[in-house]
Protein backbone atom coordinates (compact mmCIF):
# COMPACT_ATOMS: atom_id res chain seq x y z
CA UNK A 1 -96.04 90.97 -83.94
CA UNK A 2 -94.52 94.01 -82.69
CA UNK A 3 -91.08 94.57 -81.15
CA UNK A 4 -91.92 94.12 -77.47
CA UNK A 5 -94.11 90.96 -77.85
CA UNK A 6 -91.29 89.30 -80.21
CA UNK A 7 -88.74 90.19 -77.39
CA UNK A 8 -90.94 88.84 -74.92
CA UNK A 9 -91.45 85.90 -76.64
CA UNK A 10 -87.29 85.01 -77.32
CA UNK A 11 -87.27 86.19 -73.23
CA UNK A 12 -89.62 83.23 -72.11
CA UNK A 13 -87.96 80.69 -74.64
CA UNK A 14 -84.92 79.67 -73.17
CA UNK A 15 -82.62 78.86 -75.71
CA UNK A 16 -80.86 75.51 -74.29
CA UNK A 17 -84.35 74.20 -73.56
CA UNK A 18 -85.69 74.70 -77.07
CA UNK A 19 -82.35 73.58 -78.43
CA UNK A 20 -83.42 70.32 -76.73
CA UNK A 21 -86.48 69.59 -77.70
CA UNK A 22 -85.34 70.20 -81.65
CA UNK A 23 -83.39 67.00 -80.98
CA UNK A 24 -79.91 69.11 -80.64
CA UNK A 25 -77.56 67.93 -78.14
CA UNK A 26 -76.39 69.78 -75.69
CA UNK A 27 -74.28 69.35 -72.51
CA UNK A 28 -73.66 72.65 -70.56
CA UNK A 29 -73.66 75.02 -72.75
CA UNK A 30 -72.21 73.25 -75.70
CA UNK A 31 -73.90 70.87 -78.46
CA UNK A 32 -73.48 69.31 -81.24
CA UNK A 33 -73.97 71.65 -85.00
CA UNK A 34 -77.13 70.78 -86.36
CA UNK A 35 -75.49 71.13 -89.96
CA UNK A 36 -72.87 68.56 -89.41
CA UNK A 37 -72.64 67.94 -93.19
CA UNK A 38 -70.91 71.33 -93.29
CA UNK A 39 -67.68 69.92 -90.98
CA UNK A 40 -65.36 69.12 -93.32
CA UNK A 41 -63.00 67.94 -90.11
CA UNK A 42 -65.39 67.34 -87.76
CA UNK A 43 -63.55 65.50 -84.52
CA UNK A 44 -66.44 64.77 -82.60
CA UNK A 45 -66.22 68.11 -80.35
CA UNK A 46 -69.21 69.91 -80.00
CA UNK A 47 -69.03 73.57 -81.90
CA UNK A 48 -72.45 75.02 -81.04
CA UNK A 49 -71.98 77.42 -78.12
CA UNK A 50 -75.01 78.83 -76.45
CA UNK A 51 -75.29 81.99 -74.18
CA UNK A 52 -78.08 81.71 -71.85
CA UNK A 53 -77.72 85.13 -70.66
CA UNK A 54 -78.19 86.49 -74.38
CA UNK A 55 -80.30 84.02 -74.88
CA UNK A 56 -78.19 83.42 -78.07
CA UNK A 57 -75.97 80.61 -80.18
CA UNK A 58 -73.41 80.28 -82.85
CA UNK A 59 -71.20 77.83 -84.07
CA UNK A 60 -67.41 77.88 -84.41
CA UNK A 61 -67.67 76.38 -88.02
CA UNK A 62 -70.47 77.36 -89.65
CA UNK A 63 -70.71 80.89 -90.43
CA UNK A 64 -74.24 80.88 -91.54
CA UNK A 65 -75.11 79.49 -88.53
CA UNK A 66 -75.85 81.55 -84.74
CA UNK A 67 -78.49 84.11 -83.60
CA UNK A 68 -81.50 84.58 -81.72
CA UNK A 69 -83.99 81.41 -80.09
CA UNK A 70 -86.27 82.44 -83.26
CA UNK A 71 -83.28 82.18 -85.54
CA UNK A 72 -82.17 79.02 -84.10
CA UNK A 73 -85.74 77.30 -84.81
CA UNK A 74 -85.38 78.51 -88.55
CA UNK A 75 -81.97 77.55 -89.16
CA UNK A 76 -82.59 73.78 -87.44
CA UNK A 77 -86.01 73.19 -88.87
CA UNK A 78 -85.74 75.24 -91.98
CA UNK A 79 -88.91 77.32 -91.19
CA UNK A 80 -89.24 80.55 -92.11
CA UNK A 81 -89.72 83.05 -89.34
CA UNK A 82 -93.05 83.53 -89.31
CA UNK A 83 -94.05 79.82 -88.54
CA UNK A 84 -91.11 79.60 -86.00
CA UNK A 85 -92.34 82.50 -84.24
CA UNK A 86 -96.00 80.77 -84.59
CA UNK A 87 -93.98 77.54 -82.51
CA UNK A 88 -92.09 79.30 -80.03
CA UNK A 89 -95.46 81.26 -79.16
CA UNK A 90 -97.47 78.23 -78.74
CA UNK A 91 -94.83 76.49 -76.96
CA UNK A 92 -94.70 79.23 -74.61
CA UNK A 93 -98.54 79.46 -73.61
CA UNK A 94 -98.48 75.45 -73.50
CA UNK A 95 -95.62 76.09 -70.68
CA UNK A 96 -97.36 78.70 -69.21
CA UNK A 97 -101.01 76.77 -68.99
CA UNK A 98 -99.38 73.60 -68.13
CA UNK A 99 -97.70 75.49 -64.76
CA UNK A 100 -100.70 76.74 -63.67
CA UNK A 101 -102.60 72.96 -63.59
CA UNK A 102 -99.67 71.58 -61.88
CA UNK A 103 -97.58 74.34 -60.10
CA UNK A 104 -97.60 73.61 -56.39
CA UNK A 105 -100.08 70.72 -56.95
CA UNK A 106 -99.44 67.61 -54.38
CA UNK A 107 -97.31 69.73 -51.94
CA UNK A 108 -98.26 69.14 -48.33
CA UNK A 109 -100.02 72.27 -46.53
């Protein structure tokens, strides 16, 4: 996949939403560390800060953890970043296919 198409593809992957549907979760713009194991003094705040404008994440413990949508996929699931891209991509054209059936559909004309 070349450069464009893989920014395209973090661009229409929003990073809260897939965050979400890996079962993270996430209030705001906060959530709860995936790799909770790793808190040695874990109080119960969330440390997993994502920047929907960057389209990015991190975590204030973990230093291993934070990056890209694509990274984020890896690092929860423990893909490799081939078959997350292979996800994100396939979640994006089910997105896209399920708007157009049902985009607009039962609005009064």
């Amino acid at each position: 996949m070349e450069e464009n198409d893989m920014k395209r593809l973090e661009q229409v992957n929003a990073i809260i939403q897939v965050a979400t549907e890996l079962g993270i979760k996430v209030k705001g713009s906060v959530g709860t560390c995936f790799r909770q194991d790793l808190h040695k003094d874990d109080d119960g705040k969330p440390t997993l800060f994502f920047n929907p404008a960057r389209n990015s994440f991190t975590c204030k413990i973990c230093p291993d953890v934070g990056g890209s949508v694509i990274d984020l996929v890896c690092q929860c699931r423990g893909w490799d970043r081939n078959k997350a891209v292979e996800w994100l991509a396939h979640r994006a054209e089910f997105d896209k296919h399920t708007r157009k059936l049902y985009h607009g559909k039962g609005r009064k004309k």
